[in-house]
Protein backbone atom coordinates (compact mmCIF):
# COMPACT_ATOMS: atom_id res chain seq x y z
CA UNK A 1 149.41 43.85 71.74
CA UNK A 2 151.41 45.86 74.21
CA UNK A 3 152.80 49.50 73.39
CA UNK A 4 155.89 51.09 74.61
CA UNK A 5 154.88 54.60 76.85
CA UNK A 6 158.44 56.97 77.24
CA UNK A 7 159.10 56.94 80.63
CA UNK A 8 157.92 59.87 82.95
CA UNK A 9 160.94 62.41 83.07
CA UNK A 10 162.58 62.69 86.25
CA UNK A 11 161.68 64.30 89.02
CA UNK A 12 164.39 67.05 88.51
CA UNK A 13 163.06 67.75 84.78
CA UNK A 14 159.49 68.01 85.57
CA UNK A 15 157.85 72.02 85.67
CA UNK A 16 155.53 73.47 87.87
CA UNK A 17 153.99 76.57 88.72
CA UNK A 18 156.91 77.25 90.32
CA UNK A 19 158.88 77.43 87.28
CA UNK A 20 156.84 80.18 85.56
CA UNK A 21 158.04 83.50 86.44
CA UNK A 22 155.66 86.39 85.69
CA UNK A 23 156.94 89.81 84.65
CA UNK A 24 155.60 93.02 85.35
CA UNK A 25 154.59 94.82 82.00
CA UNK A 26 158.16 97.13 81.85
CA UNK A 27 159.81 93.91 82.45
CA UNK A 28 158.47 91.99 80.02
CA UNK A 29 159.43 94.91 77.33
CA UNK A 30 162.70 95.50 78.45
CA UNK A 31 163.21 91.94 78.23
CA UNK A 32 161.75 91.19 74.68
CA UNK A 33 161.60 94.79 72.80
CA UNK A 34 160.94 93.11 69.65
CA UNK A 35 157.93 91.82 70.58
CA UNK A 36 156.28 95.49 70.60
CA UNK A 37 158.43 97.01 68.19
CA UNK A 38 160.08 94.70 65.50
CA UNK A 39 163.72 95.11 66.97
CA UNK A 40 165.76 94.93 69.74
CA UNK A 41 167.87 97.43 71.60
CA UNK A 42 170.74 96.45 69.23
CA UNK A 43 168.91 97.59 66.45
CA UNK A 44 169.88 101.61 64.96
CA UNK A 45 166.09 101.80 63.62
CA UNK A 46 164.40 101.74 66.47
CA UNK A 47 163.84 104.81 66.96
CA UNK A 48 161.83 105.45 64.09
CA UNK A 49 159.97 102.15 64.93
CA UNK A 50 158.95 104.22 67.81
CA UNK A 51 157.49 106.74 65.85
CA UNK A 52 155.66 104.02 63.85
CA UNK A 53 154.13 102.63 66.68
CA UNK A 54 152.95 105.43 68.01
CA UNK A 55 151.17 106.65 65.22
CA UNK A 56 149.69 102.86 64.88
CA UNK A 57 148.65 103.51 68.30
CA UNK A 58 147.20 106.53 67.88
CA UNK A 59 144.69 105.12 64.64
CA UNK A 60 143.92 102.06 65.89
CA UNK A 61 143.06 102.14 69.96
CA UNK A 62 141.91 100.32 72.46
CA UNK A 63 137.74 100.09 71.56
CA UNK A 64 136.81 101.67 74.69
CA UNK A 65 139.12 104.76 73.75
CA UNK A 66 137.89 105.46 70.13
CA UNK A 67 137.07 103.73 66.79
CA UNK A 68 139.76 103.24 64.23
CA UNK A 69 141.03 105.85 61.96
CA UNK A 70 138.46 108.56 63.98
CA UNK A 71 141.13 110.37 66.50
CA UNK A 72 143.39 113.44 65.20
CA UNK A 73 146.87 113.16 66.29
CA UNK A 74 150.07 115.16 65.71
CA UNK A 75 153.80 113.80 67.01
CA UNK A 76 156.44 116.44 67.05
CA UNK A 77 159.70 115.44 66.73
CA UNK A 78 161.85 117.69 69.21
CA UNK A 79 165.33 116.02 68.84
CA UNK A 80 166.94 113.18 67.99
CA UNK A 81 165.50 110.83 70.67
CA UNK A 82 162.66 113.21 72.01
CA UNK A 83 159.46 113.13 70.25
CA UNK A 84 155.80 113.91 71.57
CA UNK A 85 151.78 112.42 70.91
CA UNK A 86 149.20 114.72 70.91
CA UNK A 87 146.30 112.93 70.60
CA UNK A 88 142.46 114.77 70.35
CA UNK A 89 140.46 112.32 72.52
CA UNK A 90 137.35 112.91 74.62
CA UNK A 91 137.79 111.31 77.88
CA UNK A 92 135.34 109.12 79.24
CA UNK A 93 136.49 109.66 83.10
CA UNK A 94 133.84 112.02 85.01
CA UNK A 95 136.46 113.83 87.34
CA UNK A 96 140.04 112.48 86.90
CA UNK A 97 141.72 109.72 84.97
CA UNK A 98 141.96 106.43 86.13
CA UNK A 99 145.74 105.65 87.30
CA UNK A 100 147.33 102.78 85.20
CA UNK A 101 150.40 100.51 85.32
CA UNK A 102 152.37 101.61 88.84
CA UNK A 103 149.92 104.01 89.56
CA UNK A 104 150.68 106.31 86.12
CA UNK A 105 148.67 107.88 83.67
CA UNK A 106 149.29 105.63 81.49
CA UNK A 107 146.70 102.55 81.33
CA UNK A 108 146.12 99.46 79.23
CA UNK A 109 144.01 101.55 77.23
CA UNK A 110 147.07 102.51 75.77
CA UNK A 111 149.74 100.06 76.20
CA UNK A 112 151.62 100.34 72.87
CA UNK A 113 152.65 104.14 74.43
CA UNK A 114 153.26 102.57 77.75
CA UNK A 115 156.06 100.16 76.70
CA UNK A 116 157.25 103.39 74.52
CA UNK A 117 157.71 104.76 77.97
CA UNK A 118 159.72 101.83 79.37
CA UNK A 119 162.14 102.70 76.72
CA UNK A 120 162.36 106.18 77.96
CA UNK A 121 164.79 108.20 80.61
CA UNK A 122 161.75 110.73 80.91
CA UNK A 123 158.27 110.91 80.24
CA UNK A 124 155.90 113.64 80.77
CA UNK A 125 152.50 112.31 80.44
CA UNK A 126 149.19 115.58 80.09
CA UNK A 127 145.62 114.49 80.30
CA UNK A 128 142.53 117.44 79.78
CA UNK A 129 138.94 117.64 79.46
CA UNK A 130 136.50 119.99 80.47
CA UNK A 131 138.69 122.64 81.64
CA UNK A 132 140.97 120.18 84.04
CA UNK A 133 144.40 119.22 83.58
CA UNK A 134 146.45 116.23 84.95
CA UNK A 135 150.46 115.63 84.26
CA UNK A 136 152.75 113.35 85.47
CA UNK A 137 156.63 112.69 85.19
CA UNK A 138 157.70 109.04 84.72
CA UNK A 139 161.08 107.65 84.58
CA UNK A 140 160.38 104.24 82.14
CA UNK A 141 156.97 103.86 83.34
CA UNK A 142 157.56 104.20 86.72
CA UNK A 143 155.83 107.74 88.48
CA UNK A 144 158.72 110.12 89.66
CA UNK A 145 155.60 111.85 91.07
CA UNK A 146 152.27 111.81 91.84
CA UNK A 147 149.69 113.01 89.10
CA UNK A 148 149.46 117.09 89.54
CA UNK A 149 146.90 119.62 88.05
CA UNK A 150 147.41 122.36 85.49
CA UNK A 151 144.83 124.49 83.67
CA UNK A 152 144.83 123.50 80.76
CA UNK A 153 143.41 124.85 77.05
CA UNK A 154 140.22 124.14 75.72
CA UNK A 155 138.98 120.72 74.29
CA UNK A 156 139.64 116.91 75.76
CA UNK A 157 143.44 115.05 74.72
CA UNK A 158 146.31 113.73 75.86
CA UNK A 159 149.69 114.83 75.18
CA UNK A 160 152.89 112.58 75.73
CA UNK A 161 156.58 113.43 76.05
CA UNK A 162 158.93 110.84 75.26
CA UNK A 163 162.89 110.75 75.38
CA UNK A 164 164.14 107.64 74.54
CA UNK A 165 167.08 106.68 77.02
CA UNK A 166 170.21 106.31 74.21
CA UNK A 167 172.61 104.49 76.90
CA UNK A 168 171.79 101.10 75.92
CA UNK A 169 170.94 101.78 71.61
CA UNK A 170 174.02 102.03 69.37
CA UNK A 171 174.74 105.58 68.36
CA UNK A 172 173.80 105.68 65.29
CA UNK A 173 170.32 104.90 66.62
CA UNK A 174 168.52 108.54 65.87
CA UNK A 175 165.40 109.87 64.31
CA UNK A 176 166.37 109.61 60.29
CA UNK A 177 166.50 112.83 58.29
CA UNK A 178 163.18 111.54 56.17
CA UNK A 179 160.65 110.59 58.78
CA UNK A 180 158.11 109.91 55.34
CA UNK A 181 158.45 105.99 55.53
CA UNK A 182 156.44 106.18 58.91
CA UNK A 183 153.84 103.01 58.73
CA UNK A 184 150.87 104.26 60.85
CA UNK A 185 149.06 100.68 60.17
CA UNK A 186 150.96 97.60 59.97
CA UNK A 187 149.85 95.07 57.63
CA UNK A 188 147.15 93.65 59.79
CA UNK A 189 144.84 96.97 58.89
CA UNK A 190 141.48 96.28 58.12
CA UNK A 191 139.65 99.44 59.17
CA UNK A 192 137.40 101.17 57.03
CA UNK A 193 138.95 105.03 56.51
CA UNK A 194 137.73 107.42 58.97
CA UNK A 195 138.24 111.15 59.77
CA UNK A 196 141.27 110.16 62.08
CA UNK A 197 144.99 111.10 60.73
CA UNK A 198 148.35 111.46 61.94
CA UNK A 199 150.90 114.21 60.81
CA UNK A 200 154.21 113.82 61.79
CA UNK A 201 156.19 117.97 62.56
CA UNK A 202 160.05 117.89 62.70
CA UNK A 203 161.17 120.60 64.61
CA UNK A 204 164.88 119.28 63.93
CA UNK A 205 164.50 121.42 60.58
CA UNK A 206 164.09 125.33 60.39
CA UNK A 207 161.19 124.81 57.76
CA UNK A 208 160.02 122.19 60.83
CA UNK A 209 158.78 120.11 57.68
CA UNK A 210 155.09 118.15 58.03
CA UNK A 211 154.04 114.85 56.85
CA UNK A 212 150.44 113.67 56.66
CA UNK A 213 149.50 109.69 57.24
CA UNK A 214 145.84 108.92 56.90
């Protein structure tokens, strides 16, 4: 009995290593946005998918950084593509942070905020503990500056600046009015409740109206 084997594909068709093209990390979200966040650039709602991500983020870090649902965070919405993370951490680093992706403040440890940042025209990125502050200016999540020190105020965080560059969104593409629909776990949540929360500020409003996630 003989069997019939498809011939081997020409030379011309055949990949290699060669073929496989590696992107750095802002790359790789620029490229594929939906990916991180649901939607593409195209998309009006992405803003406020933003929002949701970073308060996913901020409940459910890296394991090194904290244990789900245990960190406090507020995000203040400034305007309607500015927005910023304050997140009550205790850092682990013994004199300054490590530097991350291009030499940032912002690390794998945190890489749902990162490709936030690749979305961004600006990003102001604060790191203190123990009475010593670090900040950093990023355009996308590349350093417009080397990390600089600031005294800051009492306790251990990180604080995060975005504003989302609107060039390439349609522009309709804005924070909504109603910021309560925020999901702050995605539907892959399987963490016990914790102490950790999220409230969301708008500032856009002269009552600068509050909502709670837990």
């Amino acid at each position: 009995m003989t069997f019939d084997h498809p011939p081997d594909p020409p030379e011309a068709h055949r990949y290699s290593a060669a073929d496989i093209t590696v992107l750095e990390f802002d790359a790789a979200v620029l490229k594929r946005p939906g990916m991180y966040f649901g939607v593409g650039l195209d998309d009006p709602r992405l803003p406020v998918l933003l929002l949701s991500a970073a308060a996913r983020h901020a409940l459910h870090p890296a394991t090194r950084v904290a244990e789900d649902h245990s960190l406090a965070t507020e995000i203040a919405v400034l305007g309607d593509l500015c927005f910023n993370v304050t997140i009550n951490q205790q850092h682990a680093w013994s004199d300054s942070p490590p530097l991350g992706y291009f030499d940032s403040l912002l690390g794998p440890e945190w890489w749902l905020l990162a490709a936030i940042a690749t979305l961004c025209a600006t990003t102001t990125v604060e790191m203190w503990s123990d009475g010593r502050g670090f900040s950093q200016e990023l355009t996308g999540l590349r350093p417009l500056s080397t990390v600089q020190r600031f005294d800051p105020h009492a306790g251990s965080g990180t604080r995060i600046t975005f504003t989302i560059d609107g060039h390439n969104l349609p522009s309709s593409a804005v924070f909504p009015a109603d910021l309560g629909n925020i999901d702050a776990h995605g539907p892959d949540c399987t963490a016990a409740d914790g102490p950790g929360y999220v409230v969301i500020r708008d500032h856009r409003r002269g009552d600068q109206s509050s909502t709670l996630l837990a």
